[in-house]
PDB file of N, CA and C in Angstrom:
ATOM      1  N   UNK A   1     -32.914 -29.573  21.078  1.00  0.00           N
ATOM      2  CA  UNK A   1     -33.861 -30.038  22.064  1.00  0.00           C
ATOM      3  C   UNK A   1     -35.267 -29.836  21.517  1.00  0.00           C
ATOM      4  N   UNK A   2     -35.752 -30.634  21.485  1.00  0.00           N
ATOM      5  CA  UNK A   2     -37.256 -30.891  20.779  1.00  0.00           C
ATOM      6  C   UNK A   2     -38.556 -31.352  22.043  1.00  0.00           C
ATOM      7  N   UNK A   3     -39.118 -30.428  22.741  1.00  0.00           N
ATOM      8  CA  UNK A   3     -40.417 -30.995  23.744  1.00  0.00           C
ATOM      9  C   UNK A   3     -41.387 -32.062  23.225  1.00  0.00           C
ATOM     10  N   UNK A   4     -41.944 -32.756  24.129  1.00  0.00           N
ATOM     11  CA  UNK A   4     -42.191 -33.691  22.975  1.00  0.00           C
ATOM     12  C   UNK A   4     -43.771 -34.106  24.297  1.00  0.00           C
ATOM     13  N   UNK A   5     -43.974 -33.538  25.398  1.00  0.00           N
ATOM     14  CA  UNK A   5     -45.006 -33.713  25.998  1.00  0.00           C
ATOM     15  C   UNK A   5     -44.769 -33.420  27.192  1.00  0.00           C
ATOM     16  N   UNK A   6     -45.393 -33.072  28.198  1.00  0.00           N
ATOM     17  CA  UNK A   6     -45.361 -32.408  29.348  1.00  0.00           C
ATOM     18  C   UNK A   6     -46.840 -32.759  30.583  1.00  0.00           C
ATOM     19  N   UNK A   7     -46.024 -32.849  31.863  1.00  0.00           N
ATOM     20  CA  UNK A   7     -47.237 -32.489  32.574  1.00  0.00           C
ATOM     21  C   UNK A   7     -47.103 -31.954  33.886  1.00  0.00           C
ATOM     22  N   UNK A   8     -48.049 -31.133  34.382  1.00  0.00           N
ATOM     23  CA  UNK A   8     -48.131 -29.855  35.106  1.00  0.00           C
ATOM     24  C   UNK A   8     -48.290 -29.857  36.493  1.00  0.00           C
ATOM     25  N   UNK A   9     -48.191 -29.281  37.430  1.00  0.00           N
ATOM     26  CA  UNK A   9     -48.775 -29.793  38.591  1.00  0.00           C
ATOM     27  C   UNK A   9     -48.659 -28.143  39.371  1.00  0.00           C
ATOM     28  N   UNK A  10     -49.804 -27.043  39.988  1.00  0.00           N
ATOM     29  CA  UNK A  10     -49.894 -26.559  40.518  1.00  0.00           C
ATOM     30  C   UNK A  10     -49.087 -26.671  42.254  1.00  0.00           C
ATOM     31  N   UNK A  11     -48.187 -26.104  42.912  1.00  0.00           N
ATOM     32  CA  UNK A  11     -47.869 -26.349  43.862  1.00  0.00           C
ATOM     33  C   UNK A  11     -48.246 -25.734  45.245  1.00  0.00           C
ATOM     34  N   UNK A  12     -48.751 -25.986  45.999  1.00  0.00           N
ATOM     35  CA  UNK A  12     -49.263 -25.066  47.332  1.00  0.00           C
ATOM     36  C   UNK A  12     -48.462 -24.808  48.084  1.00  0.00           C
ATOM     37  N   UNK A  13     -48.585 -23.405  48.606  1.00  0.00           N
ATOM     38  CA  UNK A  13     -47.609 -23.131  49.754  1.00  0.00           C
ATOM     39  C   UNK A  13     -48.603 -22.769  51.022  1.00  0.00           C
ATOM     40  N   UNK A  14     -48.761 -24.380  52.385  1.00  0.00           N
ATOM     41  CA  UNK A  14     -49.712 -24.155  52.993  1.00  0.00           C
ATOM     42  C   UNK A  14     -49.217 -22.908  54.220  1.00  0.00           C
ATOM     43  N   UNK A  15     -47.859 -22.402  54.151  1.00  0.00           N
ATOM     44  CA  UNK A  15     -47.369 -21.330  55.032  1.00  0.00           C
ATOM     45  C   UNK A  15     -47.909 -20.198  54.559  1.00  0.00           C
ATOM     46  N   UNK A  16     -48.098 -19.990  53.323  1.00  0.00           N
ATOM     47  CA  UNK A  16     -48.731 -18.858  52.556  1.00  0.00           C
ATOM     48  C   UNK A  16     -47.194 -17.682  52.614  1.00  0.00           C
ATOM     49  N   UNK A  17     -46.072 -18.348  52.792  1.00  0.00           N
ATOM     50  CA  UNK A  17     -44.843 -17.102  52.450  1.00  0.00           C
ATOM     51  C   UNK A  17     -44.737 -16.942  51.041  1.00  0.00           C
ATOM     52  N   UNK A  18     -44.313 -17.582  50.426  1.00  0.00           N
ATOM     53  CA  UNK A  18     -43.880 -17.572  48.843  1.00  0.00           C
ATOM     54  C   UNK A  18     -44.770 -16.228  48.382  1.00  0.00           C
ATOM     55  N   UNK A  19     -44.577 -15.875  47.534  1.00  0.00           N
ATOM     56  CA  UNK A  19     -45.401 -14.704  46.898  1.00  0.00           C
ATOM     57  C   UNK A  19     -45.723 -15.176  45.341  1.00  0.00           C
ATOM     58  N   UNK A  20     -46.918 -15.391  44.742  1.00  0.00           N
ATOM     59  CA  UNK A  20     -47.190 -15.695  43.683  1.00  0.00           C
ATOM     60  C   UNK A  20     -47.540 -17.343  43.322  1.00  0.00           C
ATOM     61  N   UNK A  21     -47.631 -17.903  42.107  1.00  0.00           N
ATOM     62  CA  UNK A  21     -47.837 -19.342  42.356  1.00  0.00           C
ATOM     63  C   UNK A  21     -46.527 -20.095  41.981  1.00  0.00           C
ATOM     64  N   UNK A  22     -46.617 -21.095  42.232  1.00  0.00           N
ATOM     65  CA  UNK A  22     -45.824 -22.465  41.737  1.00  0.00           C
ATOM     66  C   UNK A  22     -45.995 -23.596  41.320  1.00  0.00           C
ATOM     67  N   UNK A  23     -45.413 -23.774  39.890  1.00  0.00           N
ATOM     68  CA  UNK A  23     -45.811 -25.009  39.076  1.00  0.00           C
ATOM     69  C   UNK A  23     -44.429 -25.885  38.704  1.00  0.00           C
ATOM     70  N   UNK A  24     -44.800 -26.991  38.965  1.00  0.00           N
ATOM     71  CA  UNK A  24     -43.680 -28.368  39.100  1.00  0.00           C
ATOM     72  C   UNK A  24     -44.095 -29.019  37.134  1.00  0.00           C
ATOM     73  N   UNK A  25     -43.513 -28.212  36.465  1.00  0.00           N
ATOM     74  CA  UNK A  25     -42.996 -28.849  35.149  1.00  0.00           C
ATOM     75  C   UNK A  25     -42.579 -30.626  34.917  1.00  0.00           C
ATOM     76  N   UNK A  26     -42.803 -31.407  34.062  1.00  0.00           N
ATOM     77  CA  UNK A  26     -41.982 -32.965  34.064  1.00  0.00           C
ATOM     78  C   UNK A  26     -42.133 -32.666  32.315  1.00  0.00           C
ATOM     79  N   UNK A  27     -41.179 -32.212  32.035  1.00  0.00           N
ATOM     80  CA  UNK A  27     -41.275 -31.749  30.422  1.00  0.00           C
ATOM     81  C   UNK A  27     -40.635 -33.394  29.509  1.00  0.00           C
ATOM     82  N   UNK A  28     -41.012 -33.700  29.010  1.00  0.00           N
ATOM     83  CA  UNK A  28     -40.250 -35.110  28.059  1.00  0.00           C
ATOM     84  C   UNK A  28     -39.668 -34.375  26.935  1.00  0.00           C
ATOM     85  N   UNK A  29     -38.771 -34.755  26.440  1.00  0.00           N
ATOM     86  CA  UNK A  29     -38.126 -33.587  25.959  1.00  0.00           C
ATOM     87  C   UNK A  29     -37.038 -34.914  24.953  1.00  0.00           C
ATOM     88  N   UNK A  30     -37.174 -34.700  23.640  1.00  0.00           N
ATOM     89  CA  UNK A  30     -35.405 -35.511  22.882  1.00  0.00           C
ATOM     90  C   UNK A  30     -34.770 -34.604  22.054  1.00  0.00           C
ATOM     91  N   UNK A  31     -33.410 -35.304  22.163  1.00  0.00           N
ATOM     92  CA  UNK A  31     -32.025 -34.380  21.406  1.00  0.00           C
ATOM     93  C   UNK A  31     -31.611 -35.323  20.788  1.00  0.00           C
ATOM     94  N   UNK A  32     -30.765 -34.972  19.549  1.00  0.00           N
ATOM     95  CA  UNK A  32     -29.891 -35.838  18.920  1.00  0.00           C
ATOM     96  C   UNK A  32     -28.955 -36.587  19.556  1.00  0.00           C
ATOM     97  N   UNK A  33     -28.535 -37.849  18.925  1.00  0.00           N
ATOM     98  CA  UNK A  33     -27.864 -38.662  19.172  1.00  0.00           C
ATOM     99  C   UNK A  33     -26.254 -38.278  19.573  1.00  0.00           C
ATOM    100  N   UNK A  34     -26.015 -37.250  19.067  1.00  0.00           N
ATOM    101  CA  UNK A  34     -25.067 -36.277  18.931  1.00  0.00           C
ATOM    102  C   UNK A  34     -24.461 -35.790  20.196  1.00  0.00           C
ATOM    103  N   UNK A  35     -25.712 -35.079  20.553  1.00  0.00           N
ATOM    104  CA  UNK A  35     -25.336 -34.126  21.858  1.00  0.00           C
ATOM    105  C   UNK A  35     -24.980 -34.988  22.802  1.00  0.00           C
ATOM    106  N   UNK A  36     -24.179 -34.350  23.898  1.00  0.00           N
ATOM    107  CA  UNK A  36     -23.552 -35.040  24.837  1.00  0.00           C
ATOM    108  C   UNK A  36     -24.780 -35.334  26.220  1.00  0.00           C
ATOM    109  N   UNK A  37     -25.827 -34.665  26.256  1.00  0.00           N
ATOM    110  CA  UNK A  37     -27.203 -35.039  26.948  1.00  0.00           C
ATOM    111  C   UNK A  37     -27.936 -36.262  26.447  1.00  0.00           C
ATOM    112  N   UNK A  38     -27.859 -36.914  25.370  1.00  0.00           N
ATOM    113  CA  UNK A  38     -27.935 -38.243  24.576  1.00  0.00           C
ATOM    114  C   UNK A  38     -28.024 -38.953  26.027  1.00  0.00           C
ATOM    115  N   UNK A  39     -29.521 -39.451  25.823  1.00  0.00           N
ATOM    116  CA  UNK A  39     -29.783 -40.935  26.793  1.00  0.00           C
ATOM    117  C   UNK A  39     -30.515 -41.655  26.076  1.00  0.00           C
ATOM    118  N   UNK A  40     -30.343 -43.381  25.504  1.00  0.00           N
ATOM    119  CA  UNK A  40     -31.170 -43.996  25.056  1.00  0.00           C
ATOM    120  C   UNK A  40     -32.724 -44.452  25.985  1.00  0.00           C
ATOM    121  N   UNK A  41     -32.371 -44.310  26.987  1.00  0.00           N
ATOM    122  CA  UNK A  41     -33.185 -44.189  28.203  1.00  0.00           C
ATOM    123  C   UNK A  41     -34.384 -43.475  28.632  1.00  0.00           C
ATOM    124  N   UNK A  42     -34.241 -42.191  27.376  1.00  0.00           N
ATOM    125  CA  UNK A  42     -34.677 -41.318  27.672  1.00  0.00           C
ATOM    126  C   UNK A  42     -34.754 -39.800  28.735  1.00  0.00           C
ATOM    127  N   UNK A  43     -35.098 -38.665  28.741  1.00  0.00           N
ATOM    128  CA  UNK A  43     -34.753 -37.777  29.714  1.00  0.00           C
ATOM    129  C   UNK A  43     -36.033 -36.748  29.796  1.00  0.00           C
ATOM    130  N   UNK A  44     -36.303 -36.568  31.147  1.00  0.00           N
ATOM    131  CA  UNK A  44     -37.196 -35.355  31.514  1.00  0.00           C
ATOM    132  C   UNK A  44     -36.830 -34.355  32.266  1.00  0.00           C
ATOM    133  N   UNK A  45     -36.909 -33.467  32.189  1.00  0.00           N
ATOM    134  CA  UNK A  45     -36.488 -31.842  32.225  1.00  0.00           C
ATOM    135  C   UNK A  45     -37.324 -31.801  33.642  1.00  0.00           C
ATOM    136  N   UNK A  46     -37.536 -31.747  35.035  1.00  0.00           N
ATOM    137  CA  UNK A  46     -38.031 -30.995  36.200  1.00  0.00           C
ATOM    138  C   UNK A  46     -38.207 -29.778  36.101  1.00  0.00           C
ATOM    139  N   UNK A  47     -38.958 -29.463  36.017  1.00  0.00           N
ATOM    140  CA  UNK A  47     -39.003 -27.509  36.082  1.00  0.00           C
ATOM    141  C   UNK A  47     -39.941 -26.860  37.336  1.00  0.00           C
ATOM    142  N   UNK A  48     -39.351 -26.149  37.771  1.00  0.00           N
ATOM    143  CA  UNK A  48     -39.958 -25.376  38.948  1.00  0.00           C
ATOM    144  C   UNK A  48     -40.354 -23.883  38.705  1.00  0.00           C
ATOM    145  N   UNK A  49     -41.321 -23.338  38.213  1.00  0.00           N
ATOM    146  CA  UNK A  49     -42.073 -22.313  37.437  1.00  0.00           C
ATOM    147  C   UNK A  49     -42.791 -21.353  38.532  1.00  0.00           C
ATOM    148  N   UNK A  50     -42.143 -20.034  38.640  1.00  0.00           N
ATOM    149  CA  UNK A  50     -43.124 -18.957  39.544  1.00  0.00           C
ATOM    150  C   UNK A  50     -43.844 -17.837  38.538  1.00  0.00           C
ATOM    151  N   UNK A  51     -45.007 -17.793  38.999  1.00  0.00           N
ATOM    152  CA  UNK A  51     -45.724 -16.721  38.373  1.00  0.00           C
ATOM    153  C   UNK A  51     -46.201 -15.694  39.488  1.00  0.00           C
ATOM    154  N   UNK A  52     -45.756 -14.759  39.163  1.00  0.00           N
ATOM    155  CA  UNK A  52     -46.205 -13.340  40.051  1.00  0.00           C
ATOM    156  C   UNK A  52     -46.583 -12.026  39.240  1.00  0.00           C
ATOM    157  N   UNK A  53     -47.146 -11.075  39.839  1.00  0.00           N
ATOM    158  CA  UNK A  53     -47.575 -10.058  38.991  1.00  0.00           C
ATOM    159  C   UNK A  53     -46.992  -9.747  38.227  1.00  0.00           C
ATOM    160  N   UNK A  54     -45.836  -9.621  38.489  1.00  0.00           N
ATOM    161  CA  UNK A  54     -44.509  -8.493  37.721  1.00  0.00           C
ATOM    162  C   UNK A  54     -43.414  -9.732  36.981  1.00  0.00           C
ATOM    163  N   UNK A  55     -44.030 -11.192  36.953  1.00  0.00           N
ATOM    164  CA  UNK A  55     -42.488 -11.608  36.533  1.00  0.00           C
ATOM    165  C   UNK A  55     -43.157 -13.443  36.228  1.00  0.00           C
ATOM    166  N   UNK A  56     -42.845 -13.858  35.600  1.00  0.00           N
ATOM    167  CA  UNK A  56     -42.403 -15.208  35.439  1.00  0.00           C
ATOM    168  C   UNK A  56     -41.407 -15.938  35.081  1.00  0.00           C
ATOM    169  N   UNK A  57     -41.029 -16.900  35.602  1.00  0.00           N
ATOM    170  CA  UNK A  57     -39.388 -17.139  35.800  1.00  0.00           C
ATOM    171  C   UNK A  57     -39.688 -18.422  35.937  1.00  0.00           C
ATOM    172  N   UNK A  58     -38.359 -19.027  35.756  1.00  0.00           N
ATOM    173  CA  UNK A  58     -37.728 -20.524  36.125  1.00  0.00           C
ATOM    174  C   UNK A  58     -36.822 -20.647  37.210  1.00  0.00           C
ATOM    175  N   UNK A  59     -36.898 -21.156  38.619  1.00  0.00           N
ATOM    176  CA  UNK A  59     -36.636 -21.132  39.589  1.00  0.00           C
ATOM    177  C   UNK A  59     -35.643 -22.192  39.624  1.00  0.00           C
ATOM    178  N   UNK A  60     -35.574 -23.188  39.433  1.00  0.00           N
ATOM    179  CA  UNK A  60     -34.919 -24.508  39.295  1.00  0.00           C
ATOM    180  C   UNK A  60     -35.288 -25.557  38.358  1.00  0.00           C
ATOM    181  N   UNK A  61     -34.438 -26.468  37.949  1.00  0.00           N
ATOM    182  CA  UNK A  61     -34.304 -27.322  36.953  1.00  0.00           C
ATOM    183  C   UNK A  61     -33.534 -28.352  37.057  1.00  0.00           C
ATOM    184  N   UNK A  62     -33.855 -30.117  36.981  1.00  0.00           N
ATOM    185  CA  UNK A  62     -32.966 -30.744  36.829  1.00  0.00           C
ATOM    186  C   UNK A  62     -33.405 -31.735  35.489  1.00  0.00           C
ATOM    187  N   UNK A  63     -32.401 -31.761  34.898  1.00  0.00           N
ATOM    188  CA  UNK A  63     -32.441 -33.262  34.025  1.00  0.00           C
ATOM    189  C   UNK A  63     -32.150 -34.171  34.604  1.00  0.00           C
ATOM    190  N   UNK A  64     -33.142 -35.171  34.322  1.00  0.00           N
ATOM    191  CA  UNK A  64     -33.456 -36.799  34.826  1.00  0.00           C
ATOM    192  C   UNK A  64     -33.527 -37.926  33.818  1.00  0.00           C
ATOM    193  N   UNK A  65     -32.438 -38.751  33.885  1.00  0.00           N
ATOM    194  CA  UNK A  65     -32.654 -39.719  33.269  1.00  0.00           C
ATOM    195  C   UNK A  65     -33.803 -40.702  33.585  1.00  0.00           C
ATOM    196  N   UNK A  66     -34.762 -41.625  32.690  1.00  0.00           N
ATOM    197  CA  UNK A  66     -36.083 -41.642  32.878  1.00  0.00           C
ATOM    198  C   UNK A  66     -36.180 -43.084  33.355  1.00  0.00           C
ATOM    199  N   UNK A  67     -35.068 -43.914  33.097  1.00  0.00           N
ATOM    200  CA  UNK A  67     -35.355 -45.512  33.722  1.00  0.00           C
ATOM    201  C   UNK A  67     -34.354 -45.450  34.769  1.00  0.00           C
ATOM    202  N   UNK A  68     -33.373 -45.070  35.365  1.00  0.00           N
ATOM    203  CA  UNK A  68     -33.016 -44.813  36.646  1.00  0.00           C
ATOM    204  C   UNK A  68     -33.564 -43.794  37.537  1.00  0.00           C
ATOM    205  N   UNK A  69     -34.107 -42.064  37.083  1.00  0.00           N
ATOM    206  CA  UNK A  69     -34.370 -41.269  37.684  1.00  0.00           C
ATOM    207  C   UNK A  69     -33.441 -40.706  38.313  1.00  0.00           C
ATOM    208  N   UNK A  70     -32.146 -40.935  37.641  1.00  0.00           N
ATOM    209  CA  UNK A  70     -30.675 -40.469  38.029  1.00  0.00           C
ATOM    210  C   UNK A  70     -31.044 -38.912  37.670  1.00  0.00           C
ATOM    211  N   UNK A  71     -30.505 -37.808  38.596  1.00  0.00           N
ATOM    212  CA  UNK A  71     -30.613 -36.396  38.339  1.00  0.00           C
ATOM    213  C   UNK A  71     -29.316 -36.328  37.481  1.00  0.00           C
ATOM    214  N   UNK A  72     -29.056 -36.077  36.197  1.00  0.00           N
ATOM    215  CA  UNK A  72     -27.896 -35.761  35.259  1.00  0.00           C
ATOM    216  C   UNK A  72     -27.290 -34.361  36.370  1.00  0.00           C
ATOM    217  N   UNK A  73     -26.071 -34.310  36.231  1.00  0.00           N
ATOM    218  CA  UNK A  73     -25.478 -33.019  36.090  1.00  0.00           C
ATOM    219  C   UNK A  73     -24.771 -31.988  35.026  1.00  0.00           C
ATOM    220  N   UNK A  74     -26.216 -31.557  34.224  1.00  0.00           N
ATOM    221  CA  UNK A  74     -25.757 -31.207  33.335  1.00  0.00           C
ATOM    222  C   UNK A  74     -26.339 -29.339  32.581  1.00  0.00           C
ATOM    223  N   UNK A  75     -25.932 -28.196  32.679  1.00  0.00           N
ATOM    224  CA  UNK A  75     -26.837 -27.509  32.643  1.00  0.00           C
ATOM    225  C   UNK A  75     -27.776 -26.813  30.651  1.00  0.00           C
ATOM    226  N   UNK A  76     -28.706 -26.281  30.963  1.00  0.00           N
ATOM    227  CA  UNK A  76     -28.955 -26.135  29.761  1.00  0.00           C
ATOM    228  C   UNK A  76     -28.367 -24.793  28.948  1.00  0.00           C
ATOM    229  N   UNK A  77     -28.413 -24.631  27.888  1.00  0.00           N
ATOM    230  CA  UNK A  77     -27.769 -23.572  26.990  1.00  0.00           C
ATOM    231  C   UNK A  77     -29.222 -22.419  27.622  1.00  0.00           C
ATOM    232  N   UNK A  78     -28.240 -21.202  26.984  1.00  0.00           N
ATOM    233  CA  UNK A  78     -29.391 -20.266  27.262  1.00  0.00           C
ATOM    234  C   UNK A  78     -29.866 -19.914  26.688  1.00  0.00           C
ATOM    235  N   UNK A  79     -30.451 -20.284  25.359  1.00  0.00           N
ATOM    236  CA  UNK A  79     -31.424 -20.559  24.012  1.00  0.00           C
ATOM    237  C   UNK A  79     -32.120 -21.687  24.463  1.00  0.00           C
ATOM    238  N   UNK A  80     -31.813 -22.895  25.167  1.00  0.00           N
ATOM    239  CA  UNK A  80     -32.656 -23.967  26.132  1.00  0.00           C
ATOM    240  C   UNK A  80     -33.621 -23.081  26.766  1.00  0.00           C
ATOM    241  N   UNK A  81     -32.791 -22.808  27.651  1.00  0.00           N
ATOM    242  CA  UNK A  81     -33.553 -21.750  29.294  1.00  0.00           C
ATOM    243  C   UNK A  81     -34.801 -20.835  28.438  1.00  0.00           C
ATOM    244  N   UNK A  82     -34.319 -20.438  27.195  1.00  0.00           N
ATOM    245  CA  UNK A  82     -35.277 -19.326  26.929  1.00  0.00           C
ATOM    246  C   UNK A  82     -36.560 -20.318  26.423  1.00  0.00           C
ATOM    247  N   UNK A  83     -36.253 -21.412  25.428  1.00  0.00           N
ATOM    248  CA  UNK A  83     -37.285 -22.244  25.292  1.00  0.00           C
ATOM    249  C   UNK A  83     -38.268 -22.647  26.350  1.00  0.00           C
ATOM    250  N   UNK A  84     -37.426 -23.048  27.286  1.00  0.00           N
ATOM    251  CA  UNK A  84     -37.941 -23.867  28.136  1.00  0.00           C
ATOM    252  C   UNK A  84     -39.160 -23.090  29.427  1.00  0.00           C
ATOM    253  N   UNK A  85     -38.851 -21.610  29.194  1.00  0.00           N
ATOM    254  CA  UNK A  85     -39.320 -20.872  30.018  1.00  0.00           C
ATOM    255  C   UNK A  85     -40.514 -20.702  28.955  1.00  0.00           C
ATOM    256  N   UNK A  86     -40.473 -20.072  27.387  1.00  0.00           N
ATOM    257  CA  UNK A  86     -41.322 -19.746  26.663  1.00  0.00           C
ATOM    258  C   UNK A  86     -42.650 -20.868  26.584  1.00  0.00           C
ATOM    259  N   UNK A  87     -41.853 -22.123  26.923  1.00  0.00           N
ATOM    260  CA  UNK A  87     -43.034 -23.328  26.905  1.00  0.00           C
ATOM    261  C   UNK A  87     -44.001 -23.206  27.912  1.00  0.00           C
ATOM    262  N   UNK A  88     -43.333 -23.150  29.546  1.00  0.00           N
ATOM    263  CA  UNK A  88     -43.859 -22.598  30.769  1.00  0.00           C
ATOM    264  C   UNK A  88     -45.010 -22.038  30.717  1.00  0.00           C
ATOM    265  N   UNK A  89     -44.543 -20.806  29.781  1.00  0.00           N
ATOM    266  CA  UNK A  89     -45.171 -19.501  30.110  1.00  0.00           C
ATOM    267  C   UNK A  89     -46.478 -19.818  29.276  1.00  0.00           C
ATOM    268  N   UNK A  90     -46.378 -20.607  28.290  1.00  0.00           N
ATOM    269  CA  UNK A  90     -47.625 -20.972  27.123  1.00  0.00           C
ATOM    270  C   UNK A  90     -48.232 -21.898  28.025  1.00  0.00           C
ATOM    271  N   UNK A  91     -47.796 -22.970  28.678  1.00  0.00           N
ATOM    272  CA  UNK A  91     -48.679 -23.939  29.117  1.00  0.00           C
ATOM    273  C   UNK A  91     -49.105 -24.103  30.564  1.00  0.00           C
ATOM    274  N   UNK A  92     -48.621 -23.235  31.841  1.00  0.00           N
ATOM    275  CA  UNK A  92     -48.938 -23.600  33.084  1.00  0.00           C
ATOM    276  C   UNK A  92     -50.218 -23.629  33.594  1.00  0.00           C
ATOM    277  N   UNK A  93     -51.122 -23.100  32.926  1.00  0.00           N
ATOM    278  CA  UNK A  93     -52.640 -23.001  32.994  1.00  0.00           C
ATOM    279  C   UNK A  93     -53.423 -23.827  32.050  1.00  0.00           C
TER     280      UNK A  93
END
């Protein structure tokens, strides 16, 4: 899995419950022809990103195929997850 461009979006919580912030990830992202995630179509990664004092994390995630916007059901490796969080964590600001 190779990132290949991204964009960000701060999320508000106008109840003010949530604790900390939230950022809505749309990561563009390609894999080999190989892997069974292979879309000629293309695919973007959804990411749902919390930052709080003590912790930053990945809350939810879907892969989306990019000319239907079909949600894949498919999950990522956990060498993905760790990427995908390490990218997060470099770019939400």
């Amino acid at each position: 899995m190779e990132i290949v461009g991204h964009e960000v979006e701060q999320l508000h919580d106008p109840t003010g419950i949530l604790q900390g912030e939230r950022y809505e990830f749309f990561l563009q992202f390609d894999v080999p022809e190989e892997d069974d995630l292979f879309s000629e179509h293309g695919l973007l990664l959804r990411v749902i990103f919390s930052v709080t004092e003590s912790e930053k994390r990945i809350l939810h995630y879907e892969i989306i195929e990019k000319s239907s916007n079909k949600v894949l059901d498919f999950a990522l490796e956990p060498e993905e997850e760790e990427l995908i969080l390490s990218y997060c964590i470099e770019h939400y600001k």
